[in-house]
Protein backbone atom coordinates (compact mmCIF):
# COMPACT_ATOMS: atom_id res chain seq x y z
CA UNK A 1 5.44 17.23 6.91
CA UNK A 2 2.24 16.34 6.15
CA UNK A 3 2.49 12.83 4.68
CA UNK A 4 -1.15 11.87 3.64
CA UNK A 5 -1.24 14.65 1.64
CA UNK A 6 2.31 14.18 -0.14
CA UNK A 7 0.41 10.41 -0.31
CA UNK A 8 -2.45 11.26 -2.13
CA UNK A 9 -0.66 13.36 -4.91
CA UNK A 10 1.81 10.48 -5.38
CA UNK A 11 -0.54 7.93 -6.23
CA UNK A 12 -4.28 9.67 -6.90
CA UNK A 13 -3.22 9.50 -10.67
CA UNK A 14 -0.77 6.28 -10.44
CA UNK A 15 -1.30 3.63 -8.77
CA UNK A 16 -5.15 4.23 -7.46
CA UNK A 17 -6.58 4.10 -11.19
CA UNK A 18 -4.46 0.58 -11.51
CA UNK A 19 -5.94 -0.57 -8.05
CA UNK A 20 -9.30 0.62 -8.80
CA UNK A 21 -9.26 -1.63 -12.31
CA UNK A 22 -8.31 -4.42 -10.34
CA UNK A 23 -10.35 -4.29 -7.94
CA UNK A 24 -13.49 -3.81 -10.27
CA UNK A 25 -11.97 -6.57 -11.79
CA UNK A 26 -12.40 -9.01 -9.25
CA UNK A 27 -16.12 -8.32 -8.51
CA UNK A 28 -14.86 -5.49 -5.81
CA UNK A 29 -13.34 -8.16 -3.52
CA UNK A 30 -9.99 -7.00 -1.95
CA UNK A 31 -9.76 -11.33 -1.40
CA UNK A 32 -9.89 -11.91 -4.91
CA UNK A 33 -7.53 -9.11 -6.36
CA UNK A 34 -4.61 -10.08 -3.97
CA UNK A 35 -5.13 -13.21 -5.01
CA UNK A 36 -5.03 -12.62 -8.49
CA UNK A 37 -2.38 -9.53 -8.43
CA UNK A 38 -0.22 -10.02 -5.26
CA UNK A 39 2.25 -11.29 -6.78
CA UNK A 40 3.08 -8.91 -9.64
CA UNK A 41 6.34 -7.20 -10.14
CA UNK A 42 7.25 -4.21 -7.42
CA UNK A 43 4.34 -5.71 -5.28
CA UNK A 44 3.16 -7.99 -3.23
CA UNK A 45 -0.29 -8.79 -1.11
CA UNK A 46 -1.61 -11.64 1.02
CA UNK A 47 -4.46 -12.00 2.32
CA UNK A 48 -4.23 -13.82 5.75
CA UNK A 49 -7.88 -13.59 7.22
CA UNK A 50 -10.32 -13.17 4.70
CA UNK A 51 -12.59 -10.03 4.27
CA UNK A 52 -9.95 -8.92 7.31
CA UNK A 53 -6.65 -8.88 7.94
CA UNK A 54 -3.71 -8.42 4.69
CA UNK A 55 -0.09 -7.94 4.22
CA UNK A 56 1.02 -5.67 1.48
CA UNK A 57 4.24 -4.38 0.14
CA UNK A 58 6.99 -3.97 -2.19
CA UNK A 59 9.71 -5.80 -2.44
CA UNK A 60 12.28 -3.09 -2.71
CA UNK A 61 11.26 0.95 -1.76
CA UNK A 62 9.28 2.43 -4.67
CA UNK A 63 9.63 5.73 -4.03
CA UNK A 64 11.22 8.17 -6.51
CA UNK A 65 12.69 10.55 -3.36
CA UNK A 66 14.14 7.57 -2.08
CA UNK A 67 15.60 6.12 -5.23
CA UNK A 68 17.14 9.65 -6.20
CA UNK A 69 18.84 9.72 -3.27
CA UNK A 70 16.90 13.09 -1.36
CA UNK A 71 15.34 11.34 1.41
CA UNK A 72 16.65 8.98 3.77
CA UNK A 73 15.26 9.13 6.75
CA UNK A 74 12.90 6.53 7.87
CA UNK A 75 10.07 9.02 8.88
CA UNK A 76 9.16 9.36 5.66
CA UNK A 77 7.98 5.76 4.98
CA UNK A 78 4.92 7.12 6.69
CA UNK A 79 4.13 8.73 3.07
CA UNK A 80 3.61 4.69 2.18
CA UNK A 81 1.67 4.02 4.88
CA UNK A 82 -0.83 7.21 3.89
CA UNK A 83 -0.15 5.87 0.37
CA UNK A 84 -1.82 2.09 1.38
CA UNK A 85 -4.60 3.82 3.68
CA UNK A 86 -5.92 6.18 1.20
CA UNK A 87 -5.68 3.77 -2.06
CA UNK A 88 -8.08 1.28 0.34
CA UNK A 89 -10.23 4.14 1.70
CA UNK A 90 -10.88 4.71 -1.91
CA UNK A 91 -11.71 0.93 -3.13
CA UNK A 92 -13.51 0.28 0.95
CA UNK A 93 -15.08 3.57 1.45
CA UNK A 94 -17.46 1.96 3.94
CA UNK A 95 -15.07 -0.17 5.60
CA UNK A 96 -13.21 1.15 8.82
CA UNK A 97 -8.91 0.82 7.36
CA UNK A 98 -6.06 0.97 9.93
CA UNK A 99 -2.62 -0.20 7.89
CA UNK A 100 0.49 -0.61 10.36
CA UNK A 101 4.36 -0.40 9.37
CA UNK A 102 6.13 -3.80 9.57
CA UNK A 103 9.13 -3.17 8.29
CA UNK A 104 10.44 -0.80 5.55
CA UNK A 105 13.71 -0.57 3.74
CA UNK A 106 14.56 2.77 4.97
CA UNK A 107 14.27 1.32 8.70
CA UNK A 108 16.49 -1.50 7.88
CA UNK A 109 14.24 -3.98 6.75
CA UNK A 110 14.78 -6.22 3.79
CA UNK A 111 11.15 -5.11 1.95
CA UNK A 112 8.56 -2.72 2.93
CA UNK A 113 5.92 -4.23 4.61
CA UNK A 114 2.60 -3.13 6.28
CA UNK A 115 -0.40 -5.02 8.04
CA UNK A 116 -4.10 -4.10 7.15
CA UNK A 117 -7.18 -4.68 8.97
CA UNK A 118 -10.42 -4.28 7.37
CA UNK A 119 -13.19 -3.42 9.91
């Protein structure tokens, strides 16, 4: 399955245009949106080395294939991964992203959770 694709059609038209906002928002600083929105309902963002290093999530899984009850294997929490990679390509297009799987729900884990580093 490609997953970045199946990424980018979930949340090109979503949650990217709500991002982008934000992000324009707060003078295009990924430091100063988390800071502002990382706390909202359904997610969650901290920033843990400035201009760097975040962790971003959800509290619960967000995803509507999930929540149906048509997926449940874990593999496909790489769609969120691709889903946090491409929404900060978009906002950092000069910026080098690599976003790593902590935990998700589907694996067991009590939120989904994924590290980002910001080169």
């Amino acid at each position: 399955m490609d997953y970045r694709e199946k990424a980018v059609r979930c949340v090109r038209e979503t949650v990217l245009p709500v991002q982008m906002a934000q992000f324009e928002e707060c003078g295009r600083s990924l430091d100063a949106q988390y800071r502002k929105y990382g706390d909202t309902e359904g997610f969650f963002a901290k920033v843990l080395q400035p201009g760097h290093r975040y962790e971003v999530g959800y509290p619960k899984c967000v995803c509507p294939e999930v929540q149906r009850g048509d997926v449940t294997d874990a593999a496909h929490c790489e769609c969120s991964r691709q889903s946090v990679l491409y929404i900060l390509e978009q906002l950092l297009p000069e910026k080098r992203i690599t976003v790593e799987t902590v935990e998700t729900v589907l694996s067991g884990g009590t939120c989904c959770r994924f590290l980002v580093t910001v080169e």
